[in-house]
PDB file of N, CA and C in Angstrom:
ATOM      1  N   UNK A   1     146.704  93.122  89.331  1.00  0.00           N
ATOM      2  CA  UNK A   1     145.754  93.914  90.069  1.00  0.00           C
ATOM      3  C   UNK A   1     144.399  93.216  90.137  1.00  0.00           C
ATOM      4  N   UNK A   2     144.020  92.461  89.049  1.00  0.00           N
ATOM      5  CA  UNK A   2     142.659  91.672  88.968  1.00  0.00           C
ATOM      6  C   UNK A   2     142.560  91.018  90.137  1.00  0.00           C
ATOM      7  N   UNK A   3     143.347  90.260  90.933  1.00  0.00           N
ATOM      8  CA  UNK A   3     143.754  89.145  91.783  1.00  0.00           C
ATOM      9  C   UNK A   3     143.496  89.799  93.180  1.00  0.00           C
ATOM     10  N   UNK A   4     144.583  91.094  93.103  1.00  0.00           N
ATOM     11  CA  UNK A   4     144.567  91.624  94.190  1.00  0.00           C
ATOM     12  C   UNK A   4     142.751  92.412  94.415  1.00  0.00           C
ATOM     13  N   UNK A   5     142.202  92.879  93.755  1.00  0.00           N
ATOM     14  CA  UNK A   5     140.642  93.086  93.783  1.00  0.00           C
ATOM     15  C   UNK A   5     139.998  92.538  94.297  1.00  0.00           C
ATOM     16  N   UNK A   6     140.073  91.282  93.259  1.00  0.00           N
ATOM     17  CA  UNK A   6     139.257  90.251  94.021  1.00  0.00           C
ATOM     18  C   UNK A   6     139.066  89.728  95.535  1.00  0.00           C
ATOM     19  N   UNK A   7     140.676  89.928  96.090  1.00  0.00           N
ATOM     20  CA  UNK A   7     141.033  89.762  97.522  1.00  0.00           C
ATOM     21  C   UNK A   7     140.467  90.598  98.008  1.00  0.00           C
ATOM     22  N   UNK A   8     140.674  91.567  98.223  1.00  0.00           N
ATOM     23  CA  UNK A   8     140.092  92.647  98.795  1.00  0.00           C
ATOM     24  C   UNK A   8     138.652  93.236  98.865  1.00  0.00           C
ATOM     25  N   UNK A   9     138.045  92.765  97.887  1.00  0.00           N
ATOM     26  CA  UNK A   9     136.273  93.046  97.343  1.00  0.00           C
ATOM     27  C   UNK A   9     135.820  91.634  97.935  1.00  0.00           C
ATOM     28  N   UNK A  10     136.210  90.907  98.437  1.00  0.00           N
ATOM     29  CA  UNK A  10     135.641  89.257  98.650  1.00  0.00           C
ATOM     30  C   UNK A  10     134.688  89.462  99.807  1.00  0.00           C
ATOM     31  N   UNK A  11     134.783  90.351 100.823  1.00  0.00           N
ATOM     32  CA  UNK A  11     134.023  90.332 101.848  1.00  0.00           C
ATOM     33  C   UNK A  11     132.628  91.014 101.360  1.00  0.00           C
ATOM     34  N   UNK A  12     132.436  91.568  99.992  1.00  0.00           N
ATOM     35  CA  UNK A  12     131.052  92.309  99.662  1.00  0.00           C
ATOM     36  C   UNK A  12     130.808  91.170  98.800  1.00  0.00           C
ATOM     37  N   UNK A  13     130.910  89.817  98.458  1.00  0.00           N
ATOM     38  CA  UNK A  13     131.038  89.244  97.456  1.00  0.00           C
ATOM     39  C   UNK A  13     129.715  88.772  97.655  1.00  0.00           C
ATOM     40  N   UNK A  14     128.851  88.240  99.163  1.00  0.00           N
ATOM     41  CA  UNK A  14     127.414  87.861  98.949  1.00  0.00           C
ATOM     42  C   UNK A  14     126.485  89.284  98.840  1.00  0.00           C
ATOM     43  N   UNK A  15     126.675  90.614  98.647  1.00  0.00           N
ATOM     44  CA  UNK A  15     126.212  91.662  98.786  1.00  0.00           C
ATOM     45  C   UNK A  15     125.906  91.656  97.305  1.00  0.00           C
ATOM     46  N   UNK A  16     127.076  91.317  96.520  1.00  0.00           N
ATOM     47  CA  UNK A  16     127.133  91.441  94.911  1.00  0.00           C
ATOM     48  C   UNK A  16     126.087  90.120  94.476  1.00  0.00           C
ATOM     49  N   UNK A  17     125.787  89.332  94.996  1.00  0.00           N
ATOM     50  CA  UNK A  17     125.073  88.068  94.275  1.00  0.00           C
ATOM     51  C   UNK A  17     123.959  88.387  94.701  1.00  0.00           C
ATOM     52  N   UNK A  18     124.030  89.185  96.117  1.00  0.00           N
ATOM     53  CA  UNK A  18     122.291  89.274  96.556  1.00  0.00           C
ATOM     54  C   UNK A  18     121.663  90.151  95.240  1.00  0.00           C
ATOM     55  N   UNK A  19     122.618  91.719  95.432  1.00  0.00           N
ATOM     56  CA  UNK A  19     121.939  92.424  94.150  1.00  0.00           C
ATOM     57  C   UNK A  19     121.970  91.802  92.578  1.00  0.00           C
ATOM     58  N   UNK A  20     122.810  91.520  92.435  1.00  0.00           N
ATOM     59  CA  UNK A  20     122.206  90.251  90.767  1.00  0.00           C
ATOM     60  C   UNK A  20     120.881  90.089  91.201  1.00  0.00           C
ATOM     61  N   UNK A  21     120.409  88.905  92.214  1.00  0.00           N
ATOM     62  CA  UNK A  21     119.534  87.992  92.497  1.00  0.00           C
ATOM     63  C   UNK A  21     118.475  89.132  92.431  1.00  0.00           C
ATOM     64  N   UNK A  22     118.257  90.610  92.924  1.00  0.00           N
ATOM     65  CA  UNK A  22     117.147  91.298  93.302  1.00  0.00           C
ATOM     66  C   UNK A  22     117.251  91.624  91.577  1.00  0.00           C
ATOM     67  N   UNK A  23     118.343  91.639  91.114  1.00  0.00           N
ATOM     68  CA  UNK A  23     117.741  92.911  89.832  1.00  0.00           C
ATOM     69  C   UNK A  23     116.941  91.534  88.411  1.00  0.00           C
ATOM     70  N   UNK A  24     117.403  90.273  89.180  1.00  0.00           N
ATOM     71  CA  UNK A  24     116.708  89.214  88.031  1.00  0.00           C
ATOM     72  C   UNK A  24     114.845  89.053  88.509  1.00  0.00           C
ATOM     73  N   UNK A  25     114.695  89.186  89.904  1.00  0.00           N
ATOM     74  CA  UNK A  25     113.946  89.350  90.231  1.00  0.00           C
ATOM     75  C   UNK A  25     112.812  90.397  89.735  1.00  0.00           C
ATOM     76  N   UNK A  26     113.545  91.541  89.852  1.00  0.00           N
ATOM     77  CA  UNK A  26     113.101  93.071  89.589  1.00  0.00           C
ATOM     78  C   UNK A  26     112.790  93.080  87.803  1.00  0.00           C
ATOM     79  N   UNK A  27     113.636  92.263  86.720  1.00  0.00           N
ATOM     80  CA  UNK A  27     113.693  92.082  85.450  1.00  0.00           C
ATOM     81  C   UNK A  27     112.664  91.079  84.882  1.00  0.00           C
ATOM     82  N   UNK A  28     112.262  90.174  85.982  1.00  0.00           N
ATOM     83  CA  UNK A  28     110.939  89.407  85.468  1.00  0.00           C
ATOM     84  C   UNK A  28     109.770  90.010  86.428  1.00  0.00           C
ATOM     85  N   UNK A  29     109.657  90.257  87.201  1.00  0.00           N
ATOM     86  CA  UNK A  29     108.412  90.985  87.736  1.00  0.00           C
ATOM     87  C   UNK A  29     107.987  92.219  86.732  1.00  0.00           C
ATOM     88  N   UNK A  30     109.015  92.816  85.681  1.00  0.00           N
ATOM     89  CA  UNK A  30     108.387  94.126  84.990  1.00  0.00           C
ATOM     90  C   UNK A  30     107.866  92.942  83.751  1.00  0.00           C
ATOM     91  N   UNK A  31     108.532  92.228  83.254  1.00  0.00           N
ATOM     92  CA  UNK A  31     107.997  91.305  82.247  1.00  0.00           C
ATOM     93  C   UNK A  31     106.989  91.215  82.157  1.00  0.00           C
ATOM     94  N   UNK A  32     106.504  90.183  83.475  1.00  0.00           N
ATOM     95  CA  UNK A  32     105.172  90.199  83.123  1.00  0.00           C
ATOM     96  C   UNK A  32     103.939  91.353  83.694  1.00  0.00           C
ATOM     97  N   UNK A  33     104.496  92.069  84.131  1.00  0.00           N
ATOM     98  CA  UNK A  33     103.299  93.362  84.781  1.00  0.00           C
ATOM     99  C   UNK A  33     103.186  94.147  82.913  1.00  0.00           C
ATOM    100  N   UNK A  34     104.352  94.156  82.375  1.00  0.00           N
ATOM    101  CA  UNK A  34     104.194  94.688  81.016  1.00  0.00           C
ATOM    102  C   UNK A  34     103.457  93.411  79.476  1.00  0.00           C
ATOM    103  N   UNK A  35     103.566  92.245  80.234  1.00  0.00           N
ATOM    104  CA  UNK A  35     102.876  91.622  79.517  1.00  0.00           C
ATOM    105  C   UNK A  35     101.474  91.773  78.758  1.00  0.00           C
ATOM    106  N   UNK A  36     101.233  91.883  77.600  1.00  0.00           N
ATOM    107  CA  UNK A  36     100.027  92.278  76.678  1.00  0.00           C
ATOM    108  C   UNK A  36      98.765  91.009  76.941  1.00  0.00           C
ATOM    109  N   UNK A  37      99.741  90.221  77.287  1.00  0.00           N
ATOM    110  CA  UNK A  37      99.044  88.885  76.858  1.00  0.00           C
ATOM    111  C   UNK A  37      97.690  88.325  77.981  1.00  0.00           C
ATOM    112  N   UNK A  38      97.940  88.837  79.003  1.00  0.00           N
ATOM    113  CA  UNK A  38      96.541  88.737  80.174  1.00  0.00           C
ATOM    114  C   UNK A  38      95.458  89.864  79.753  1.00  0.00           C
ATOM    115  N   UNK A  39      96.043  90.589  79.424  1.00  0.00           N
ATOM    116  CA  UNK A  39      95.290  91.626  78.672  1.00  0.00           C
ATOM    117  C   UNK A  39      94.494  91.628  77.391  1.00  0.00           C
ATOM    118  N   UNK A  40      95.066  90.456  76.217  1.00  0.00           N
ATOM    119  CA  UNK A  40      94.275  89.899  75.269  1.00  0.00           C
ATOM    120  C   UNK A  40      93.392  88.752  75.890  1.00  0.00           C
ATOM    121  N   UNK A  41      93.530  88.014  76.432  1.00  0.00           N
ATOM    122  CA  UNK A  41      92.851  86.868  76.856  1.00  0.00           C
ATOM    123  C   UNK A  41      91.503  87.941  77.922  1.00  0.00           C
ATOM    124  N   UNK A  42      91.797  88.688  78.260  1.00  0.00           N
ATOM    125  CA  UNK A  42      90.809  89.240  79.142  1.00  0.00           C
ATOM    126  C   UNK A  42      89.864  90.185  78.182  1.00  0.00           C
ATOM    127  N   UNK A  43      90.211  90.280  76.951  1.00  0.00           N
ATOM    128  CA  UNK A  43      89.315  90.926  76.220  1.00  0.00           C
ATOM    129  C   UNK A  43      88.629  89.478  75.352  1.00  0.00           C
ATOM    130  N   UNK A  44      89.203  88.457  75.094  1.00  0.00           N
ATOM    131  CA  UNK A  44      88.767  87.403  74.503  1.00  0.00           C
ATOM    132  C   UNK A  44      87.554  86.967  75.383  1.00  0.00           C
ATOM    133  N   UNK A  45      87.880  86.627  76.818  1.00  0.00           N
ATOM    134  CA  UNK A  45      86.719  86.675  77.791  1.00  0.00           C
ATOM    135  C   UNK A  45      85.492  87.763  77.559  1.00  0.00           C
ATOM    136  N   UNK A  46      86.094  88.484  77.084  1.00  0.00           N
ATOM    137  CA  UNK A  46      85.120  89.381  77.647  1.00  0.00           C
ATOM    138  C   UNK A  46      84.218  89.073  76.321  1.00  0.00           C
ATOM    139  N   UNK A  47      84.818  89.179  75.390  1.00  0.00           N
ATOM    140  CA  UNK A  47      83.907  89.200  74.546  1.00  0.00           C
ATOM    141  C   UNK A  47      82.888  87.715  74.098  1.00  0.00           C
ATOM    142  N   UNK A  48      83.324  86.696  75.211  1.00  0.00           N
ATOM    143  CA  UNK A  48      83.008  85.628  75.044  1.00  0.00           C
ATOM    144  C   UNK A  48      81.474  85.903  75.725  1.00  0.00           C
ATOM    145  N   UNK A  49      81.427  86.464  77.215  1.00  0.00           N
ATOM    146  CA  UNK A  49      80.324  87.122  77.851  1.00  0.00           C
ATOM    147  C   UNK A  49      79.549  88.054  77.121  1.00  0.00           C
ATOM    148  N   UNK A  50      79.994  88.435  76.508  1.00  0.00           N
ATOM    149  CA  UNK A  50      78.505  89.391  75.502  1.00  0.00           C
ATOM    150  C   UNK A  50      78.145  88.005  74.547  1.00  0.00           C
ATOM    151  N   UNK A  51      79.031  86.909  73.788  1.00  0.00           N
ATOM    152  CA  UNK A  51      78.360  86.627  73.251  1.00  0.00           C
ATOM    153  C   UNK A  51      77.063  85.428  73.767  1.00  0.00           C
ATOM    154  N   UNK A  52      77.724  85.263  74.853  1.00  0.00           N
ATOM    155  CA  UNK A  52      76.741  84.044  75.926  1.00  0.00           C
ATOM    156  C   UNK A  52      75.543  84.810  76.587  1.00  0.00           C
ATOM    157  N   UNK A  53      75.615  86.414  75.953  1.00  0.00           N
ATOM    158  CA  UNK A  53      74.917  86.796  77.328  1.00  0.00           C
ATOM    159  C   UNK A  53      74.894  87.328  78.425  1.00  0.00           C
ATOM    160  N   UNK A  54      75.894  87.020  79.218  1.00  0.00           N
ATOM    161  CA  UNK A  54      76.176  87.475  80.669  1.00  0.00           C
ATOM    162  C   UNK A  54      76.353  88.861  80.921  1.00  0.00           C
ATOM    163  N   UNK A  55      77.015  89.896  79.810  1.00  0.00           N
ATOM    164  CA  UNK A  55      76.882  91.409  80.118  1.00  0.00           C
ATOM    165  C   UNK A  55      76.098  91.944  78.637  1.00  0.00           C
ATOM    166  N   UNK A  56      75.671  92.892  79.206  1.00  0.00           N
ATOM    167  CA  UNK A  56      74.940  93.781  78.082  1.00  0.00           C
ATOM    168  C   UNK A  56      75.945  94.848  77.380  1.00  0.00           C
ATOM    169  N   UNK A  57      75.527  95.134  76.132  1.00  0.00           N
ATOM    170  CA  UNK A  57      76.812  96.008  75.424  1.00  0.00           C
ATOM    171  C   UNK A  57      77.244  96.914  76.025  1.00  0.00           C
ATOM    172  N   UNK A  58      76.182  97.607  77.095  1.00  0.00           N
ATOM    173  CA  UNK A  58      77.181  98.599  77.685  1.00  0.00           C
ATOM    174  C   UNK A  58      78.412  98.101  78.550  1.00  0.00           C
ATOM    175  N   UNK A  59      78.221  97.313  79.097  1.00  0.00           N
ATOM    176  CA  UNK A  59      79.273  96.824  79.933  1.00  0.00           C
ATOM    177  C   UNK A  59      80.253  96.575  79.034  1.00  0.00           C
ATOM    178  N   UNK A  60      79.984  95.942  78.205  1.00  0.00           N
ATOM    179  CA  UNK A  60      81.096  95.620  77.330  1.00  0.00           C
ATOM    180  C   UNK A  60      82.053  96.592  76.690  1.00  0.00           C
ATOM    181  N   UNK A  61      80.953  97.632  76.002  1.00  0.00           N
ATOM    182  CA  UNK A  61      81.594  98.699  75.499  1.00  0.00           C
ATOM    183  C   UNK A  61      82.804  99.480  76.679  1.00  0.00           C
ATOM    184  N   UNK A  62      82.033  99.864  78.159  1.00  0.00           N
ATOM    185  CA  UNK A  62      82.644 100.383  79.067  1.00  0.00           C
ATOM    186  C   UNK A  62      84.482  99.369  79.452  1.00  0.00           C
ATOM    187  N   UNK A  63      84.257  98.243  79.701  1.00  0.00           N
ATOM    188  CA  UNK A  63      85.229  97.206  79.803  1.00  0.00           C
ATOM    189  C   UNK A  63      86.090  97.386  78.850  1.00  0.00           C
ATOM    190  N   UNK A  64      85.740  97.062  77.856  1.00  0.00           N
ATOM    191  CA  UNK A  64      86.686  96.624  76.417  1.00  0.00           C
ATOM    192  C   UNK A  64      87.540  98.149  76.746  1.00  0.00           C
ATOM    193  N   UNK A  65      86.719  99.553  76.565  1.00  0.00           N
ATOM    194  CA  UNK A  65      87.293 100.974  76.088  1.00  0.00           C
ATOM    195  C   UNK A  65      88.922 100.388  77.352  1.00  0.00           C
ATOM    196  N   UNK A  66      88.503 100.392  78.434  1.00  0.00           N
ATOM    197  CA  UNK A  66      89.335 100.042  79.601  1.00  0.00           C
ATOM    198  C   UNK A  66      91.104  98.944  79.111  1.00  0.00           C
ATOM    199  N   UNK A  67      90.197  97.849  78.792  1.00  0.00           N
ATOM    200  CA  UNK A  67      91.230  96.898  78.086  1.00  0.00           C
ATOM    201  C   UNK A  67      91.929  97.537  77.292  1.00  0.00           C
ATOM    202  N   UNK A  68      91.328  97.693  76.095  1.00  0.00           N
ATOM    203  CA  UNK A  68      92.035  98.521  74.929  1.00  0.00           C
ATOM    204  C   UNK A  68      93.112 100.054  75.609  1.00  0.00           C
ATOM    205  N   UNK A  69      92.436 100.785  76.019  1.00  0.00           N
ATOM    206  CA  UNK A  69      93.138 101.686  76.798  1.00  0.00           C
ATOM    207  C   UNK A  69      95.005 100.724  77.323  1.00  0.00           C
ATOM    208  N   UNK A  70      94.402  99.900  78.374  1.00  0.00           N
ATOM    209  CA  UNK A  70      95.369  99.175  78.958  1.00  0.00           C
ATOM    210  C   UNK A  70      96.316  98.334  78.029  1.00  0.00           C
ATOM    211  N   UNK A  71      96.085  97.547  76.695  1.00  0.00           N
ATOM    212  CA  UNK A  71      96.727  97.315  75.741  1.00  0.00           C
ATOM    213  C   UNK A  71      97.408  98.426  75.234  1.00  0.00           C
ATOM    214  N   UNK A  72      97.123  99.587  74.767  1.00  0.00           N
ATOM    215  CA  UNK A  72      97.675 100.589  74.103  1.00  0.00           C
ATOM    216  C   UNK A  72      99.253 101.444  74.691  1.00  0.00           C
ATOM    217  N   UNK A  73      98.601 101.316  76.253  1.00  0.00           N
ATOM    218  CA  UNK A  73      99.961 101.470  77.543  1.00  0.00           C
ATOM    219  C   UNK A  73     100.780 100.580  76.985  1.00  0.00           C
ATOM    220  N   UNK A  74     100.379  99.245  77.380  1.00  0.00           N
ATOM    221  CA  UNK A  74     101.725  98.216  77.540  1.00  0.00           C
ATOM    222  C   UNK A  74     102.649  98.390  76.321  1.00  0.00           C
ATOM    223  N   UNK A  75     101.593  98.337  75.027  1.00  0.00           N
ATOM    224  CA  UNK A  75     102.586  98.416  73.858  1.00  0.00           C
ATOM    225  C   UNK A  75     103.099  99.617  73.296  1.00  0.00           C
ATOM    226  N   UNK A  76     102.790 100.706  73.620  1.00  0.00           N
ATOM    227  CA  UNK A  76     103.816 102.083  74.252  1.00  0.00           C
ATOM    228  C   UNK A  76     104.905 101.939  75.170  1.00  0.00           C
ATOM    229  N   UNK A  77     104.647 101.532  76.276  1.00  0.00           N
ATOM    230  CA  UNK A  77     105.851 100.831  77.221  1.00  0.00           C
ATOM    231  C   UNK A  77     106.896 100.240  76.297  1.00  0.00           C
ATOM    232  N   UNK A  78     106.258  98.923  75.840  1.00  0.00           N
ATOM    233  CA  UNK A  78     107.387  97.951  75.323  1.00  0.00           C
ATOM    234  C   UNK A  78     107.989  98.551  74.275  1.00  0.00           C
ATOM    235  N   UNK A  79     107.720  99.497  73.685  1.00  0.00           N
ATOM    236  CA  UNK A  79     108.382 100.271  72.739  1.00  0.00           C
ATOM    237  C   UNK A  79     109.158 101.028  73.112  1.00  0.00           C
ATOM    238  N   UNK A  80     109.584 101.480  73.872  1.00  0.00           N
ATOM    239  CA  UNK A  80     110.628 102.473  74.937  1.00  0.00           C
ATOM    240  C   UNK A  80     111.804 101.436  74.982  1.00  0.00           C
ATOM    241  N   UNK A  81     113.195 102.111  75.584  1.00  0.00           N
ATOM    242  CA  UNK A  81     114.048 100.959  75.711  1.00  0.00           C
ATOM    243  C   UNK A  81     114.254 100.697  77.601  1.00  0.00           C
ATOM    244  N   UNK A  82     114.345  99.565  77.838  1.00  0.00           N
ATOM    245  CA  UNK A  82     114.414  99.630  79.450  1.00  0.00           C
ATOM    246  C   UNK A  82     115.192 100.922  79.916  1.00  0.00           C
ATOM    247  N   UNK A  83     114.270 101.280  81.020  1.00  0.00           N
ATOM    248  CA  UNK A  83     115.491 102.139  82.028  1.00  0.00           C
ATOM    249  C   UNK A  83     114.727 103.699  81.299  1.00  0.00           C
ATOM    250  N   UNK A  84     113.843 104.030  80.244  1.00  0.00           N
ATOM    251  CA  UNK A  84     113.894 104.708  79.772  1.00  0.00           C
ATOM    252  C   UNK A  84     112.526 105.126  80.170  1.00  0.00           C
TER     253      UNK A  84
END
């Protein structure tokens, strides 16, 4: 019966590789949108600008609360199991 399947399912067979291809697609685009790591480097920046100067603590304070906020998501997210 495996054989005979295959015969018969062969005409959806680029339909089946397209969807693989979208869901590897779809599996690294959440990667990095859930990535922490643009999110540390953007608080490292930031805090590089208060120390040079360029923003005043409020900004900073206002920014960082933002970052941190946005860190706290992702690593709530990544703690969930996909699909969930």
């Amino acid at each position: 019966m495996g054989l005979l399947t295959h015969l018969l399912t062969l005409p959806i067979a680029p339909l089946r590789g397209t969807v693989w291809v979208l869901d590897q697609v779809l599996l690294t685009a959440e990667d990095e949108f859930y990535d922490p790591e643009p999110v540390r480097d953007q608080l490292a920046e930031l805090e590089r600008e208060l120390v040079d100067g360029r923003i005043g603590p409020e900004e900073f304070d206002a920014r960082e609360d933002e970052l941190l906020d946005r860190l706290e998501w992702l690593q709530a997210r990544r703690r969930q199991p996909r699909g969930g």
